[in-house]
Protein backbone atom coordinates (compact mmCIF):
# COMPACT_ATOMS: atom_id res chain seq x y z
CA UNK A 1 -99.05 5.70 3.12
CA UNK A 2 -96.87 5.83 0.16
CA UNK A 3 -94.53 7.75 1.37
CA UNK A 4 -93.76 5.33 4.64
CA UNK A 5 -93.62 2.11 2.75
CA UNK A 6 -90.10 3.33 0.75
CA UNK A 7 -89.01 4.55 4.25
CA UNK A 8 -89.63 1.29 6.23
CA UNK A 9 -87.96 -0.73 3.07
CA UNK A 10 -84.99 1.36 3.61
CA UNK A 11 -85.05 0.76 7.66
CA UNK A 12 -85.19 -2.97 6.80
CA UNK A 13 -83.14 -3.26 4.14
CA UNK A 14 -80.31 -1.29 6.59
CA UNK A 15 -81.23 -3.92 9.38
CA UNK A 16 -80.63 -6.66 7.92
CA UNK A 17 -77.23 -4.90 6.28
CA UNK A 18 -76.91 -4.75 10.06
CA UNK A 19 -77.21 -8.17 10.97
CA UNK A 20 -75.26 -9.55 7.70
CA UNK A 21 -72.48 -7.41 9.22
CA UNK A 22 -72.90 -8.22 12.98
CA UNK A 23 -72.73 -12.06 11.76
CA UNK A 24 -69.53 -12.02 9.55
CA UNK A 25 -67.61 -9.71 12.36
CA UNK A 26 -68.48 -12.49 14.87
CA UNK A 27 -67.22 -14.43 12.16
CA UNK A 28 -64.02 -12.46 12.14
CA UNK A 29 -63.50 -12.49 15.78
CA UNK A 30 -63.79 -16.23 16.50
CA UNK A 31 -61.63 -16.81 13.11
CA UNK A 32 -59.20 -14.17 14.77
CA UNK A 33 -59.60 -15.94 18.35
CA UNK A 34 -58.79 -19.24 16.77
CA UNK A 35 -55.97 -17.87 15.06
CA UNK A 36 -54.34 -16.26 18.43
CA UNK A 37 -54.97 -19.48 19.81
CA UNK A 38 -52.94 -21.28 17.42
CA UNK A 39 -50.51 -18.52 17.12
CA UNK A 40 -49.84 -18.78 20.97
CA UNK A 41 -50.06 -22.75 20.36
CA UNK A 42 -47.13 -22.69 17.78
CA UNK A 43 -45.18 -20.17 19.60
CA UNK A 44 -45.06 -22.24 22.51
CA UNK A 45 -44.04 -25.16 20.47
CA UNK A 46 -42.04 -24.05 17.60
CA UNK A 47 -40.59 -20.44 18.56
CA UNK A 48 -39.60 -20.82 22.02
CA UNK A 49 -36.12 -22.53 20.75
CA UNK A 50 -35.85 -18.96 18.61
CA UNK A 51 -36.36 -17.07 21.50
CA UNK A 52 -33.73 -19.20 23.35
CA UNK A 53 -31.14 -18.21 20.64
CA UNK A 54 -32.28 -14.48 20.45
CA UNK A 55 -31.46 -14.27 24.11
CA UNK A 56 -28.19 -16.14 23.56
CA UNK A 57 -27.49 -13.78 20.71
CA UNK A 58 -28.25 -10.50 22.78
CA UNK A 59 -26.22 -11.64 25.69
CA UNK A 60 -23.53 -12.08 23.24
CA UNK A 61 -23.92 -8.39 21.76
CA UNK A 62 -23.69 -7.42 25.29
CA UNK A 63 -20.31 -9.12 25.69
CA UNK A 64 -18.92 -7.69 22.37
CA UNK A 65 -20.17 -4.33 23.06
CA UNK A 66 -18.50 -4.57 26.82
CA UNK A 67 -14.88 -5.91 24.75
CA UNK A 68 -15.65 -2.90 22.28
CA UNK A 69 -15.75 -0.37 25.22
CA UNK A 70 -12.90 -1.67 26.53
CA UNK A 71 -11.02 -1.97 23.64
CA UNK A 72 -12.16 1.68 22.19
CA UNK A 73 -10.68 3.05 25.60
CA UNK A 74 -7.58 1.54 25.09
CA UNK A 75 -7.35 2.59 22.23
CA UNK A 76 -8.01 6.14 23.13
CA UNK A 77 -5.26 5.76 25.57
CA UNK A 78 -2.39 4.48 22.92
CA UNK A 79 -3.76 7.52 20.84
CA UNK A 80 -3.27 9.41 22.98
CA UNK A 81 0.10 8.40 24.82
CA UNK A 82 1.07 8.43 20.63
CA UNK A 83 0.02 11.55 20.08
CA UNK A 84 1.78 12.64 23.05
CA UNK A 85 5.61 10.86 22.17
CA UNK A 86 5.05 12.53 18.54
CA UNK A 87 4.75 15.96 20.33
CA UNK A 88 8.02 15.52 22.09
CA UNK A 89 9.88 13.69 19.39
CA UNK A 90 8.91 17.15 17.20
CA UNK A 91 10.16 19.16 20.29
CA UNK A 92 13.08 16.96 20.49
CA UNK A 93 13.71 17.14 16.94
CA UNK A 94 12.81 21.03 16.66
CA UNK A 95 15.90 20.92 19.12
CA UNK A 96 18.25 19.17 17.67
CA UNK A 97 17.10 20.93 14.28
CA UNK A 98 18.48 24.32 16.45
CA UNK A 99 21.42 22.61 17.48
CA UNK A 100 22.89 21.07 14.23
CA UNK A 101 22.66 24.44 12.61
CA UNK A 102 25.54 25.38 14.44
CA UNK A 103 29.02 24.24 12.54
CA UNK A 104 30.11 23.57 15.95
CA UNK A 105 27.71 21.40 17.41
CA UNK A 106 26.85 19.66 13.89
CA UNK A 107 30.93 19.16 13.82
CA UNK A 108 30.93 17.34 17.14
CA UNK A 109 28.48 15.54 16.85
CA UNK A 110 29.86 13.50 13.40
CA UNK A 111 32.71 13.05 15.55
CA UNK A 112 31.17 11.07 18.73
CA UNK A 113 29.12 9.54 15.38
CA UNK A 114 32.28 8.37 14.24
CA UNK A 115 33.84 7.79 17.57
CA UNK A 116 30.72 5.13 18.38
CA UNK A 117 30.72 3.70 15.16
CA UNK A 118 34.65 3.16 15.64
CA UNK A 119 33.54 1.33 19.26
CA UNK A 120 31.26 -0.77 17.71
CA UNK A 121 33.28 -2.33 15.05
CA UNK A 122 35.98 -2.71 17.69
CA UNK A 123 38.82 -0.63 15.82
CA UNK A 124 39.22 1.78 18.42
CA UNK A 125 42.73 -0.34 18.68
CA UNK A 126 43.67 0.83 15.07
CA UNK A 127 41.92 4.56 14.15
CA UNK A 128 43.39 7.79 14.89
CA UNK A 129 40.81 10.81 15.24
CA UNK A 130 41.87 13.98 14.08
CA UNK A 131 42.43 16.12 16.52
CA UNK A 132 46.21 15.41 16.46
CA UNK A 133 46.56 15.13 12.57
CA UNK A 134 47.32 17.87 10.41
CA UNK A 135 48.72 17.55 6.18
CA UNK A 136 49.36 20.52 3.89
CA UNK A 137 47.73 19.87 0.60
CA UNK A 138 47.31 22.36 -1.99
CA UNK A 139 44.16 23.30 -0.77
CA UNK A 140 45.84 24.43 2.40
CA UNK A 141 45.74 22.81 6.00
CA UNK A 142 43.69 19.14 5.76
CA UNK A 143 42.79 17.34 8.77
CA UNK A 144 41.18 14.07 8.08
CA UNK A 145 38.36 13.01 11.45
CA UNK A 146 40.04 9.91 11.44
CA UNK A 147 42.81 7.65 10.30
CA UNK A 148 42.11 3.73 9.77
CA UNK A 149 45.54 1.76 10.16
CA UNK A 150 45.37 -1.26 7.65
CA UNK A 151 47.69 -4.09 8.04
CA UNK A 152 51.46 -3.62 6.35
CA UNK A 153 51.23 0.07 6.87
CA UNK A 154 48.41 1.27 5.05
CA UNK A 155 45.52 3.98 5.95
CA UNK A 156 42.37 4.95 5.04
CA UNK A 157 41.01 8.67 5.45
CA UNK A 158 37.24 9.48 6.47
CA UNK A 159 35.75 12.52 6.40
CA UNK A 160 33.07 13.31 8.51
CA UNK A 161 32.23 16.96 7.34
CA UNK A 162 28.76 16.53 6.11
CA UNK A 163 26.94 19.54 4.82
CA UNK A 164 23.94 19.50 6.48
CA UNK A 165 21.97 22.82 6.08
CA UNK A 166 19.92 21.86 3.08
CA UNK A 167 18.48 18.63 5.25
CA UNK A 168 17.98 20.50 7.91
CA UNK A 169 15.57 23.02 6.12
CA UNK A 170 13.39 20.37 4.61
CA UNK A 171 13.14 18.78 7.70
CA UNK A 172 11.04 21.89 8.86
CA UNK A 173 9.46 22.73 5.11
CA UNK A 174 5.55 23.20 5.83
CA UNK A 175 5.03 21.78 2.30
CA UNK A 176 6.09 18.80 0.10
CA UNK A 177 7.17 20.80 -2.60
CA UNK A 178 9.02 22.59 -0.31
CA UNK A 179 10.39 19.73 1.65
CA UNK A 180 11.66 18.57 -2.13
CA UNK A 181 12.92 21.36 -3.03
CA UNK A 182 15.09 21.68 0.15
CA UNK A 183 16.24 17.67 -0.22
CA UNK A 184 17.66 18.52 -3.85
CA UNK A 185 19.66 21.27 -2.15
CA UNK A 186 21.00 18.31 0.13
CA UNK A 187 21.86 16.41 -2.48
CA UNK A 188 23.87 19.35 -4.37
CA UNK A 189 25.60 19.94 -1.42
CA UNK A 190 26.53 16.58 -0.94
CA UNK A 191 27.71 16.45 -4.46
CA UNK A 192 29.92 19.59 -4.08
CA UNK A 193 31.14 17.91 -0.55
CA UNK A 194 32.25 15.00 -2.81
CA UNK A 195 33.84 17.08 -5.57
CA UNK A 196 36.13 19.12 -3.06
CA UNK A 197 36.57 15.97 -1.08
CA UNK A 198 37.86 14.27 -4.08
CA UNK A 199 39.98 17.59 -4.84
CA UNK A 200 42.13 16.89 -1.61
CA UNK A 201 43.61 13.43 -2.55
CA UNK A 202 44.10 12.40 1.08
CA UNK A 203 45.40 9.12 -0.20
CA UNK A 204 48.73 11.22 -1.61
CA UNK A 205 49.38 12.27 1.41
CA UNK A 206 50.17 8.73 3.04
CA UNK A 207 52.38 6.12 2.14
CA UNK A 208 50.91 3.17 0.76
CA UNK A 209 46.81 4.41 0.78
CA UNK A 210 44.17 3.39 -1.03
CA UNK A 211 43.26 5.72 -3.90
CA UNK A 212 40.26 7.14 -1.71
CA UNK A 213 38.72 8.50 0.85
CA UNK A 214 35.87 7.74 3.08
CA UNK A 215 32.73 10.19 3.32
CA UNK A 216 31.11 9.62 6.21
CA UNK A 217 27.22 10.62 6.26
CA UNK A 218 26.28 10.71 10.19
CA UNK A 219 22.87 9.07 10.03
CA UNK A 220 20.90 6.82 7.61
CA UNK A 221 18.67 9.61 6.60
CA UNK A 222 21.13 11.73 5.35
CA UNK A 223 22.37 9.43 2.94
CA UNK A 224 18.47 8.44 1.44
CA UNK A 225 17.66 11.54 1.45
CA UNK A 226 20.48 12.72 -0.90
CA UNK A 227 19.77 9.65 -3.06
CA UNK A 228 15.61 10.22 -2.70
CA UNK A 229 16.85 13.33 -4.43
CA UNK A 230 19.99 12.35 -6.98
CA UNK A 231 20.34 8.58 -7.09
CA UNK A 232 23.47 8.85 -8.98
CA UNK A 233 25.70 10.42 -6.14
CA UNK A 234 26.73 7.00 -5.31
CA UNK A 235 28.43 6.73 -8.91
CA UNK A 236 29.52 10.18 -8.86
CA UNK A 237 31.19 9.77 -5.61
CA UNK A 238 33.07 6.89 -6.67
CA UNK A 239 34.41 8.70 -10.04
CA UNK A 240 35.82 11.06 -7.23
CA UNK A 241 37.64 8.76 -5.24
CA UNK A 242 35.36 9.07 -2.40
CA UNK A 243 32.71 6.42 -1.11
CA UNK A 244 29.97 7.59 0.74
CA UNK A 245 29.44 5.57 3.60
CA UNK A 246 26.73 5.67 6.81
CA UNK A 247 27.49 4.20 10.11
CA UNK A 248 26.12 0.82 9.19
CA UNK A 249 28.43 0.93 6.35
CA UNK A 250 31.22 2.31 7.85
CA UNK A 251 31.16 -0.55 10.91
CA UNK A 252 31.12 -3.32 7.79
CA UNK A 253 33.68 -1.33 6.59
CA UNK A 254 35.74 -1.03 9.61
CA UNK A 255 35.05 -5.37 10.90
CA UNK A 256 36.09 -6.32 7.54
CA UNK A 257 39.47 -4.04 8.53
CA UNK A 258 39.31 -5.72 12.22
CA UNK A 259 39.05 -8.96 10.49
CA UNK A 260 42.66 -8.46 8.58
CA UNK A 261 43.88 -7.35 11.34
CA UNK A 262 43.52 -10.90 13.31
CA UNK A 263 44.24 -12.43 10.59
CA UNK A 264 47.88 -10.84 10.57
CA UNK A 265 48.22 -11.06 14.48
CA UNK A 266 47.60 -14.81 13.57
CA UNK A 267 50.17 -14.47 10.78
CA UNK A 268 52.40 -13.25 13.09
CA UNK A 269 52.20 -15.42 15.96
CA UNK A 270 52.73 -18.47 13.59
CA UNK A 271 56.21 -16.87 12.48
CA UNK A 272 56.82 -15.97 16.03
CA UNK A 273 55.79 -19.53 17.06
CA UNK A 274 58.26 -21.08 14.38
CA UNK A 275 60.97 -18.90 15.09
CA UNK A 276 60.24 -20.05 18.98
CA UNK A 277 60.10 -23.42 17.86
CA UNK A 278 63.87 -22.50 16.28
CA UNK A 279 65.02 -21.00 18.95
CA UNK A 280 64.15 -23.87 21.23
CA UNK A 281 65.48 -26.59 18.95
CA UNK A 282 68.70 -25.01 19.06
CA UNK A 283 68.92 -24.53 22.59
CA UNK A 284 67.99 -28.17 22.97
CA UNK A 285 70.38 -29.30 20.76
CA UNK A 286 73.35 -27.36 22.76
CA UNK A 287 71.78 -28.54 25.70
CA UNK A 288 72.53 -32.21 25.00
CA UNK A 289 76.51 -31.32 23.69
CA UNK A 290 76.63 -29.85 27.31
CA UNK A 291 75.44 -33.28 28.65
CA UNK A 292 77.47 -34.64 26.32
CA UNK A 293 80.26 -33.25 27.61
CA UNK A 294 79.36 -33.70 31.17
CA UNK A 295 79.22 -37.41 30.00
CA UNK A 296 82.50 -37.25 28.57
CA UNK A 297 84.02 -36.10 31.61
CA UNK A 298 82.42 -38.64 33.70
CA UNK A 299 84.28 -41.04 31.11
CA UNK A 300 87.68 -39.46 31.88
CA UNK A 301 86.93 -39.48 35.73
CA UNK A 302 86.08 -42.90 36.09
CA UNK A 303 89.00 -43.84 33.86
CA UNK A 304 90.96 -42.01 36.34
CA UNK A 305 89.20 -43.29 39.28
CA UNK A 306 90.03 -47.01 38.09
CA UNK A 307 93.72 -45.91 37.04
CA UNK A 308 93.88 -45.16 40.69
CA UNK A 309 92.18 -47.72 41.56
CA UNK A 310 94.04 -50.38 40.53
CA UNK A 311 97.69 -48.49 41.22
CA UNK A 312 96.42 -47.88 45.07
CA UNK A 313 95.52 -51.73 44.71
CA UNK A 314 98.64 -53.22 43.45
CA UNK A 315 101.34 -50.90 44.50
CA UNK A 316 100.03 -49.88 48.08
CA UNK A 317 97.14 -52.23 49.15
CA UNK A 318 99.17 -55.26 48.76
CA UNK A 319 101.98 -54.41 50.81
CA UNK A 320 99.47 -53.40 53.99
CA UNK A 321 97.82 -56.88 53.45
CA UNK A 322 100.98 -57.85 54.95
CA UNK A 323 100.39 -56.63 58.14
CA UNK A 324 97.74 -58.96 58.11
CA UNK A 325 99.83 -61.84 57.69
CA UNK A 326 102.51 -60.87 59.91
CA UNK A 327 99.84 -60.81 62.46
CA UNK A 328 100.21 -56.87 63.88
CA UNK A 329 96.87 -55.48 62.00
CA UNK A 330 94.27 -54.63 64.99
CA UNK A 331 91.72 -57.58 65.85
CA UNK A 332 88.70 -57.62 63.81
CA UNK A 333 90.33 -54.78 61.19
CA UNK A 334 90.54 -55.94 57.31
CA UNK A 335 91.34 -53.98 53.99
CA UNK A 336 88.35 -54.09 51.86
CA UNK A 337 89.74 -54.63 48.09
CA UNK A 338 89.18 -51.24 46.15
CA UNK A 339 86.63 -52.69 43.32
CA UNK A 340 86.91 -50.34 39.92
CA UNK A 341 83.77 -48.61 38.47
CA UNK A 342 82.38 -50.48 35.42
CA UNK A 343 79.58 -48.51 34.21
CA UNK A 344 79.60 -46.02 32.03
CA UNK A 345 77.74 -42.95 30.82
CA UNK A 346 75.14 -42.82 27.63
CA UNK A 347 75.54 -39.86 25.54
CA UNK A 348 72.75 -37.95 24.61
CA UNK A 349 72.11 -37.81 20.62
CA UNK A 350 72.30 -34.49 19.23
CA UNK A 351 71.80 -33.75 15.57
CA UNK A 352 72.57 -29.99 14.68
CA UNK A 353 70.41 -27.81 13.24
């Protein structure tokens, strides 16, 4: 009996753990129920709006993401069309890399440079190329690519024998100190250029020239590229009597030479005007001592005329009136008198020149 009563103390003690339990989680649930309840209650009250705007948010995503696609594949496209032109422009410029190391080909091609330039500026009028001009300097045979006429007789020389080889080379260099490297060449052998340039004093060679000569650097590249590498060249060049020039340089050159020239065909159709205006003043002015003359002639003929006139009248006209009187002139038939001519001619005023 002792031994049961701890046992059933336990049982009840447990049961009415139980029932504590049981009691506060039916507590729980109808607290949780009345939460949900309000929950839902609020949400359809206070976060349907949010909803609204989430939606309005997403469908916008949507949008931006469709744009994005779009956009991305376009994208893709000019990549790809860009990486495409860059493969052909190194192709094409591999090419012309090949050509240009030929003396030949590089040659010609800074002439029909020099040739367009020439076009542009509109001198083609006024430049001789060099395929017809030869001097004898003491370096030998020179043959300038082309002669500039100036007004009054004066030329200017351009040379358009770049050295190209050391451009060339760093244009294909696989590294950048390589591709330096291969620009200071360029620039050394643009220096020499200008040294043995400056050697040939073109300008003695003409009457009346400029003391200098025109380099002429076939593209824009060419000429940073040498001053990337040696920015004095520009100075140097100039000690030498040679100015480096590039096409856009060269056509400001060559319109400021255009430009002299009108303004010495205007020159010279003002003197030709006034010596037009001199001629024709003078053949005006003998003009009127011809009419003059003419005038003068007149004068003497109608002095004639009325000398006659009046003789024919008193000396002749009289004595066949008589006829009349005697009555033997025809019926009807009279002598008109012979009147004299009273006007006379205006001369024309001439002053001489």
């Amino acid at each position: 009996m002792q031994n049961i009563l701890p046992v059933l103390c336990f049982i009840a003690g447990f049961a009415l753990a139980w029932l504590v339990l049981r009691a506060r989680q039916r507590d729980a649930e109808d607290a949780r129920a009345r939460n949900n309840q309000i929950f839902a209650e609020l949400a359809g009250t206070t976060l349907a709006p949010v909803r609204e705007s989430l939606d309005k948010v997403d469908r916008k995503i949507q949008e931006i993401e469709k744009a994005r696609i779009g956009a991305y594949a376009t994208l893709s496209e000019q990549v790809r069309s860009l990486v495409e032109t860059q493969s052909q422009l190194r192709s094409e410029t591999g090419r012309l890399v090949t050509a240009l190391r030929t003396p030949s080909t590089r040659g010609r091609w800074g002439e029909i440079q020099l040739q367009r330039v020439v076009e542009l500026a509109g001198m083609l009028e006024y430049c001789d190329f060099s395929s017809q001009t030869t001097l004898n300097g003491e370096d030998g045979r020179l043959r300038p690519d082309l002669l500039v006429r100036l007004p009054a007789g004066k030329t200017i020389v351009v040379d358009a024998k770049t050295p190209l080889e050391g451009f060339l080379a760093a244009v294909e260099a696989a590294d950048e100190p390589a591709r330096k490297a291969r620009l200071a060449d360029h620039a050394r052998q643009v220096r020499a250029h200008l040294a043995g340039l400056g050697r040939k004093s073109y300008w003695e060679q003409f009457e009346q020239a400029p003391e200098f000569v025109v380099l002429f650097l076939p593209g824009e590249s060419f000429f940073s590229a040498a001053l990337e590498s040696d920015p004095s060249l520009i100075e140097y060049g100039v000690a030498q009597n040679v100015i480096l020039a590039t096409p856009t340089t060269l056509i400001a050159l060559l319109r400021a030479v255009a430009y002299g020239w009108r303004q010495e065909r205007l020159a010279q159709n003002a003197a030709d005007i006034s010596a037009l205006g001199k001629e024709l003043y003078k053949r005006l002015s003998d003009m009127g001592e011809h009419w003059n003359r003419v005038g003068r002639a007149l004068d003497r003929a109608v002095e004639a005329y009325n000398g006659a006139v009046g003789s024919l009248e008193s000396r002749v006209m009289v004595s066949a009136r008589r006829f009349e009187e005697l009555k033997t002139a025809p019926l009807g038939v009279q002598i008109a008198p012979l009147e004299p001519v009273e006007k006379t001619t205006r001369a024309v005023e001439v002053s001489q020149a």
